[in-house]
Protein backbone atom coordinates (compact mmCIF):
# COMPACT_ATOMS: atom_id res chain seq x y z
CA UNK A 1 111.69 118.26 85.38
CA UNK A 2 109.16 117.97 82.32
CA UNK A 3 106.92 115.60 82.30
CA UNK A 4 103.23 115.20 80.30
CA UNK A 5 100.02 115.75 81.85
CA UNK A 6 98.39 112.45 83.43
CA UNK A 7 101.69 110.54 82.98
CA UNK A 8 102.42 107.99 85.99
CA UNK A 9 105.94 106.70 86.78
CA UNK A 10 105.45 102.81 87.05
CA UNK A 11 105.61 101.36 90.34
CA UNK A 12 108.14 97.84 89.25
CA UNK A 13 110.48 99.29 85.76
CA UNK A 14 110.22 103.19 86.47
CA UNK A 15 109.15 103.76 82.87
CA UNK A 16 106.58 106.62 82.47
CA UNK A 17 103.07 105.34 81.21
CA UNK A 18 100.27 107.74 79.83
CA UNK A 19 97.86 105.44 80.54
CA UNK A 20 99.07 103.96 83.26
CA UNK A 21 97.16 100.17 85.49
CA UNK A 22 96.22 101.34 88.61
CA UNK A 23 96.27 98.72 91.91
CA UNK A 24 94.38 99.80 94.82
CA UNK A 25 94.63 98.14 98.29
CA UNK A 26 91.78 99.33 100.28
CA UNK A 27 91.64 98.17 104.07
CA UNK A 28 88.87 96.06 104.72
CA UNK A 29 86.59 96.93 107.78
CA UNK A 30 85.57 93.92 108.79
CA UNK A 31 82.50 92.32 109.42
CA UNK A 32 81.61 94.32 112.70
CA UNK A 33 83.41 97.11 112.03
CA UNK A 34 82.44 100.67 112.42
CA UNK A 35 81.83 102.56 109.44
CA UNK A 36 81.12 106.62 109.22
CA UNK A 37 77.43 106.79 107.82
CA UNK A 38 77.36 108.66 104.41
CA UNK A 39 76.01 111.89 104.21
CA UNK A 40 75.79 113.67 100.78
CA UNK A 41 76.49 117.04 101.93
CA UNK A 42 79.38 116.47 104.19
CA UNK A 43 82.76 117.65 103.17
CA UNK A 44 84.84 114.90 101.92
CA UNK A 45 88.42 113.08 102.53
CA UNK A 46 90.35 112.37 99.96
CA UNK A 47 91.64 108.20 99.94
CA UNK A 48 95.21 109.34 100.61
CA UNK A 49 95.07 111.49 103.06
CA UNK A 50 93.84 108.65 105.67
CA UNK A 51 95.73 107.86 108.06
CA UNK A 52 96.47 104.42 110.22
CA UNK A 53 94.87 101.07 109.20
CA UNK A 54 92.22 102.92 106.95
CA UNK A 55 95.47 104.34 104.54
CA UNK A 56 94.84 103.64 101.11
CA UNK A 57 97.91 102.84 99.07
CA UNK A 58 97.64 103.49 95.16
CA UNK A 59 100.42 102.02 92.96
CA UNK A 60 100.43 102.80 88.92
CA UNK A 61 102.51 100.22 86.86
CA UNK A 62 102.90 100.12 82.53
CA UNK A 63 100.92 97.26 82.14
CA UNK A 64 99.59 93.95 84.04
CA UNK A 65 102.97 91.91 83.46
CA UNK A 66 104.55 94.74 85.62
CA UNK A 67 102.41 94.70 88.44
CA UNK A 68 102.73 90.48 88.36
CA UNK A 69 106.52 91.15 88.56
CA UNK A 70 106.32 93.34 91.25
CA UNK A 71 103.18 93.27 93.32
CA UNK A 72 103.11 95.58 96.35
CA UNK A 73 104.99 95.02 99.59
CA UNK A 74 102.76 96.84 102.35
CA UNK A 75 100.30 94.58 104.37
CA UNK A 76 97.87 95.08 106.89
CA UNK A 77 97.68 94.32 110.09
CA UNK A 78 94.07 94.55 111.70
């Protein structure tokens, strides 16, 4: 399987896109929820590797019309 560096296959038509249109759907916290306090020299998580209600989910599509045909599925449930 060949395929070129920094090429995404699109979330809704399969198609593979160079530049691909990221979505992002970031759990929200919350107004009184506890957040980690930032420290610069901490060693750091990547966004996917979360796990549970704090999961990020990352979906590339070709272009905007593709991601209004198909918008994600997951929701959250806090």
């Amino acid at each position: 399987m060949s395929s070129t560096k920094g090429s995404k296959k699109c979330y809704c038509c399969g198609k593979m896109a160079s530049k691909p249109y990221k979505f992002t759907v970031v759990p929200a916290t919350g107004v009184y929820g506890k957040q980690k306090v930032y420290s610069k020299s901490e060693a750091k998580t990547d966004r996917v590797e979360l796990r549970g209600n704090k999961r990020v989910f990352i979906y590339n599509y070709c272009n905007q019309e593709c991601h209004a045909n198909k918008p994600p599925q997951e929701t959250y449930k806090l």
